[in-house]
Structures are given as C-alpha cells and as structure tokens.
C-alpha atoms as a PDB file:
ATOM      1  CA  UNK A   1     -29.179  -4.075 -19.303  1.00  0.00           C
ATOM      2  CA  UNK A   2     -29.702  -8.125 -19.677  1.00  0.00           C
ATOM      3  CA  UNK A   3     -26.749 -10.031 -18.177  1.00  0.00           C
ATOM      4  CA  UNK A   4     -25.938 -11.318 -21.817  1.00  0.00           C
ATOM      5  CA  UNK A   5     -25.930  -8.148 -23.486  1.00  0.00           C
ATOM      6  CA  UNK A   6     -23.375  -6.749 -20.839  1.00  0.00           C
ATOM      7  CA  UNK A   7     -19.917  -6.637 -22.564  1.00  0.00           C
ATOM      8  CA  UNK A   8     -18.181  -5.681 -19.218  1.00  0.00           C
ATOM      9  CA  UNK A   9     -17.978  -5.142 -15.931  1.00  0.00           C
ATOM     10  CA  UNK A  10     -19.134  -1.857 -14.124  1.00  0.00           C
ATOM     11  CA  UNK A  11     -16.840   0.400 -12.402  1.00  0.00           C
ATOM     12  CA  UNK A  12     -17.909  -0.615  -8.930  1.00  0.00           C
ATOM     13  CA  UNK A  13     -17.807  -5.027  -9.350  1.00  0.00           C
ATOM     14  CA  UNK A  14     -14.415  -3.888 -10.976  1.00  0.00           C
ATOM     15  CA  UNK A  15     -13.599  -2.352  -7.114  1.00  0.00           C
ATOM     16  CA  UNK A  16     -14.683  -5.411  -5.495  1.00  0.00           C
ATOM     17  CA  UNK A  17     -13.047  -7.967  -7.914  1.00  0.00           C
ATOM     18  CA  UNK A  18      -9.465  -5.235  -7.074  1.00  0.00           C
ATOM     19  CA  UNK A  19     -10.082  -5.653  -3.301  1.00  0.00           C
ATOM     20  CA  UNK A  20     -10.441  -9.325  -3.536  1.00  0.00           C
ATOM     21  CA  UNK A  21      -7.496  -9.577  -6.014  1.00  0.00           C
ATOM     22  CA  UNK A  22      -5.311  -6.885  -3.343  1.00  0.00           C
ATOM     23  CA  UNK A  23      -6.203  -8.942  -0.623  1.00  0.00           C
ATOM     24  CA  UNK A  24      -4.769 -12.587  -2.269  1.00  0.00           C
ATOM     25  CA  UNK A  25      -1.900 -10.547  -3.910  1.00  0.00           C
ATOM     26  CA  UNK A  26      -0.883  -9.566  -0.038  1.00  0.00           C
ATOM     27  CA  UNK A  27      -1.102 -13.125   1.143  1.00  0.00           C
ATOM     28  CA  UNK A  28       0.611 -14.874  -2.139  1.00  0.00           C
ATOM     29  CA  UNK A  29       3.560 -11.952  -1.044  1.00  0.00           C
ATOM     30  CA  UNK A  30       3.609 -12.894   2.596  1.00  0.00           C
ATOM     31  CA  UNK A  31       3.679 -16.891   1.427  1.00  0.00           C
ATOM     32  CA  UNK A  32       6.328 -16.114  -1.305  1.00  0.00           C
ATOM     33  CA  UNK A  33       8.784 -14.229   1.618  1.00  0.00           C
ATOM     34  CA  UNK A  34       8.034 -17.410   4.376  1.00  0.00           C
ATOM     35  CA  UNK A  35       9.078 -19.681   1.314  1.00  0.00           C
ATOM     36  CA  UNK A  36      12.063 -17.296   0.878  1.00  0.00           C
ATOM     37  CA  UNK A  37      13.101 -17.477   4.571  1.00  0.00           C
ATOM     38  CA  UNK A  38      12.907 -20.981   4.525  1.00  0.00           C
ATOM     39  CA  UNK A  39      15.353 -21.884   1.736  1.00  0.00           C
ATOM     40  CA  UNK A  40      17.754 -19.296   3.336  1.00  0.00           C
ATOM     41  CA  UNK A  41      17.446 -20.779   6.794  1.00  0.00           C
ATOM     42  CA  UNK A  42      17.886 -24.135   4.529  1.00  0.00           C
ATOM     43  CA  UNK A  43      21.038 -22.766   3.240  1.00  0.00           C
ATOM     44  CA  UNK A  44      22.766 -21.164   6.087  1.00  0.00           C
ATOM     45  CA  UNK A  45      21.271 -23.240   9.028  1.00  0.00           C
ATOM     46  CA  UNK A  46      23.868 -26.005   9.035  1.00  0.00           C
ATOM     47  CA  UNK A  47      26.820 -26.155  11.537  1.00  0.00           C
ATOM     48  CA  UNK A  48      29.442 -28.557  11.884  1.00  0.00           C
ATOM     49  CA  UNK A  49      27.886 -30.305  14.316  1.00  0.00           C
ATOM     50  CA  UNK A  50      24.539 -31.186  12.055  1.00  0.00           C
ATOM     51  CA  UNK A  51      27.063 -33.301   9.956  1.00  0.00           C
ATOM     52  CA  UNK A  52      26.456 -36.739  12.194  1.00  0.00           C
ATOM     53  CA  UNK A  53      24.110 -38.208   9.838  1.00  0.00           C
ATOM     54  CA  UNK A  54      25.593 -36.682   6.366  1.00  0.00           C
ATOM     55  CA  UNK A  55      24.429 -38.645   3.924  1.00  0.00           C
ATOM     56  CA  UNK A  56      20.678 -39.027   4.911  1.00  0.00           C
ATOM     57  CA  UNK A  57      20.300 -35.227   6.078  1.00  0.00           C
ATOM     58  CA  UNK A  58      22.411 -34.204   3.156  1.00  0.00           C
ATOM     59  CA  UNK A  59      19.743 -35.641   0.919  1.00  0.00           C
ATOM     60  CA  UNK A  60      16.299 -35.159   3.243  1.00  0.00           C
ATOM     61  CA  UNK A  61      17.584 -31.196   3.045  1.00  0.00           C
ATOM     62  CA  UNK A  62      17.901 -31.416  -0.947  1.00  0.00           C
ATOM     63  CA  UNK A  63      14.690 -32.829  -1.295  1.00  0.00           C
ATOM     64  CA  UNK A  64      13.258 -29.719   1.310  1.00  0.00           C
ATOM     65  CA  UNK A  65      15.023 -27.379  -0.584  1.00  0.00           C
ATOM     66  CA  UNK A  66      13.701 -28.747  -3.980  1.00  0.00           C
ATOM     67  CA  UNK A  67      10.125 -28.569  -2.218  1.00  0.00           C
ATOM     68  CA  UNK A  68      10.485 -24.893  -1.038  1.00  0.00           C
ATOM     69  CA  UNK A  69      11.401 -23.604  -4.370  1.00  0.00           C
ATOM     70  CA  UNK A  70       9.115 -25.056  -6.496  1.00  0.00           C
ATOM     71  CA  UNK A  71       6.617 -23.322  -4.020  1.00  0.00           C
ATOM     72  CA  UNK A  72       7.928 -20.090  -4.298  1.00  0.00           C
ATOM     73  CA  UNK A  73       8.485 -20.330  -7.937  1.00  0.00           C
ATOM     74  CA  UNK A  74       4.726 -21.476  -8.160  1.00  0.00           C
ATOM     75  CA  UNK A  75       3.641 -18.473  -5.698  1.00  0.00           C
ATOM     76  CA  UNK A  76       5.550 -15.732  -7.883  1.00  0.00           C
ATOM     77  CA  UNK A  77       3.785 -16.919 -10.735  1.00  0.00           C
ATOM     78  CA  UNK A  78       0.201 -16.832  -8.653  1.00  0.00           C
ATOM     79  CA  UNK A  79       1.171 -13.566  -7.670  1.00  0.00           C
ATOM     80  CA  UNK A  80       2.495 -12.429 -11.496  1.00  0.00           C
ATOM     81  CA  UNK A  81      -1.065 -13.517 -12.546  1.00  0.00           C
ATOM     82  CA  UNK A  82      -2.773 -11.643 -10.021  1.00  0.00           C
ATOM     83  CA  UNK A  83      -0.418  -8.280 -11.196  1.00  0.00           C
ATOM     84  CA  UNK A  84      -1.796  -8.812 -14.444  1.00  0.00           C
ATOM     85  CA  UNK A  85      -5.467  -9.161 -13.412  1.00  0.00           C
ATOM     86  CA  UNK A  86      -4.985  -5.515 -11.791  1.00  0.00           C
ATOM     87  CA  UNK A  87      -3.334  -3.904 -15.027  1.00  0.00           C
ATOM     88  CA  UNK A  88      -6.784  -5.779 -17.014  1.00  0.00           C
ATOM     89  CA  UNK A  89      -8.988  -3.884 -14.098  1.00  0.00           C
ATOM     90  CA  UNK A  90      -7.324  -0.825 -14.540  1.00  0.00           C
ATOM     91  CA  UNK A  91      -7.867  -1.537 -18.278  1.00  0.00           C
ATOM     92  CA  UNK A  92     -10.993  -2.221 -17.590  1.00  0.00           C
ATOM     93  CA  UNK A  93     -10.774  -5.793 -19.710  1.00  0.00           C
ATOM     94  CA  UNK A  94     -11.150  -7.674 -16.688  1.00  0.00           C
ATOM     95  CA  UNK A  95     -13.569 -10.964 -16.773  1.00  0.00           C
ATOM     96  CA  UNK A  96     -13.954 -10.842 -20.502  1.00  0.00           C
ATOM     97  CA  UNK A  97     -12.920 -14.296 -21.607  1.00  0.00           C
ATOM     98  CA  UNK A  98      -9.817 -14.462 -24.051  1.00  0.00           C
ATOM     99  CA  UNK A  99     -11.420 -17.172 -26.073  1.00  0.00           C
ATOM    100  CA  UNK A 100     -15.322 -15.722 -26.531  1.00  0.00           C
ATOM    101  CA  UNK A 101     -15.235 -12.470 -25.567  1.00  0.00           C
ATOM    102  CA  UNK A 102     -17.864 -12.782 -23.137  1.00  0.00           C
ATOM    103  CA  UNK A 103     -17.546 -12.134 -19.468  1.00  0.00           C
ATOM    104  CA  UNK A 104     -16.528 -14.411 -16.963  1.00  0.00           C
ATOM    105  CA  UNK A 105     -18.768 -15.442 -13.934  1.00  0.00           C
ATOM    106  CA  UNK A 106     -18.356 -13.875 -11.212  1.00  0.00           C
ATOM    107  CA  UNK A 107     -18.500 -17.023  -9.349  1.00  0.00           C
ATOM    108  CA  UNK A 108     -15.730 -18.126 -11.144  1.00  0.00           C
ATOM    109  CA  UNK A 109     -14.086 -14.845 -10.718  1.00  0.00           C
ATOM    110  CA  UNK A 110     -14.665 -14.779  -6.841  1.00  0.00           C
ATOM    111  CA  UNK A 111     -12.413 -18.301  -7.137  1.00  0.00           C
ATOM    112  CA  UNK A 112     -10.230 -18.021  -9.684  1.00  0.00           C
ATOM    113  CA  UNK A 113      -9.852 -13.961  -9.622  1.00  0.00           C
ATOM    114  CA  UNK A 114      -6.843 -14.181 -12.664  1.00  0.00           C
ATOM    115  CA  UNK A 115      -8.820 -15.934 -14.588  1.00  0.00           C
ATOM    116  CA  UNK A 116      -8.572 -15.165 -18.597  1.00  0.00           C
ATOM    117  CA  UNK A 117     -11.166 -18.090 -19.624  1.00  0.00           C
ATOM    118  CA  UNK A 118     -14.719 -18.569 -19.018  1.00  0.00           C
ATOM    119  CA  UNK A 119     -15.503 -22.086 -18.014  1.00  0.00           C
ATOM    120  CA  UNK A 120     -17.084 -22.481 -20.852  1.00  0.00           C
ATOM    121  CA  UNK A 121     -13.641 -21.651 -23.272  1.00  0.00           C
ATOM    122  CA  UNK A 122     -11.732 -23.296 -20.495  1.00  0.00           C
ATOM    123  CA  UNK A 123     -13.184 -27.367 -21.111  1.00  0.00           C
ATOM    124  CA  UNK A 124     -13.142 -26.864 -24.723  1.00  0.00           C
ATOM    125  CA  UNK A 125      -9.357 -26.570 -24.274  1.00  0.00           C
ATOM    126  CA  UNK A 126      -8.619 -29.435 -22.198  1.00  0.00           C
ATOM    127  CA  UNK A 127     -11.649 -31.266 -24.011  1.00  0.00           C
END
C-alpha cells in the first residue's frame, strides 16, 4: 500500500507510538508530583525564624510559588493530552490530522506524540 493511500496507522506503529506516549506520560507524572512537592514544601516550609527578611522573601517565595504552578498546571495539561492520544490509539484514530484527514508524520509524531495536526494543517492556522 503507497504511503499516500494509507488512511491509518497499522496495529503494530500504533504499539510503538503507545510505548513512546507511556513512557512521556510516566515522566510528565513524575514532573507533575516534584512540582507538587515543591509548592507544598513552599507552603509549609516556613518557620518563625525565616521571617528576618519578610518583605523580600515574602515576595521572592510568591513569585516561586507562581512559577511552580504554572508548571504543574502546564504538565497536567501535557499529560491530559497525552491521555487523549492513548484513548485515539485505542480508537485507532491516532496520527490522522483533524484538519485533512491525512496522517501525521511519524517524525512529527516521534516529537510531538499528541499531536492532532499535520504540519501541514498546523502553519495554515498560525499562517
């Protein structure tokens, strides 16, 4: 079957793209949970004695805190993405482009493995 003509992705490059998408989902959860411990130990590592400086830790902390969160709110997104690239495997829609219909590199997939656009669809949007 030409590379054109195919309309998706066999059984077993739907296997590898799952590994590869298992193995980032594990990291983006270990990342998420040291992000997690961080604003706690953000939260609850102040004693009295930390309080010499108020002001300019008060506000260095805030803008830590502020930092953290926006990471971990960014890595259970990553990580919500990569959920719904499994349920498209599973599916087996995985790779086809939402915009064309036509499958996704698998260069592109390898990189970007929640990817719903082909690069194609994807600078038409932001052209």
């Amino acid at each position: 079957m030409a590379e054109q003509e195919k309309t998706r992705y066999s059984d077993s490059e739907l296997q590898e793209f799952r590994e590869l998408i298992e193995r980032k989902l594990a990291e983006a959860r270990e990342e998420l949970k040291d992000y997690q411990d961080q604003i706690l130990k953000k939260n609850t590592g102040s004693s009295d004695s930390d309080y010499k400086f108020n002001g300019l830790e008060d506000s260095s902390l805030l803008v830590e805190r502020e930092y953290l969160s926006q990471q971990a709110s960014r890595q259970a997104k990553f990580i919500s993405h990569l959920e719904k690239a499994l349920i498209r495997i599973e599916n087996k829609t995985y790779g086809i482009c939402r915009e064309t219909g036509k499958l996704i590199s698998p260069e592109r997939l390898r990189i970007v493995p929640h990817a719903t656009l082909s690069i194609e669809a994807k600078k038409s949007q932001n052209g």
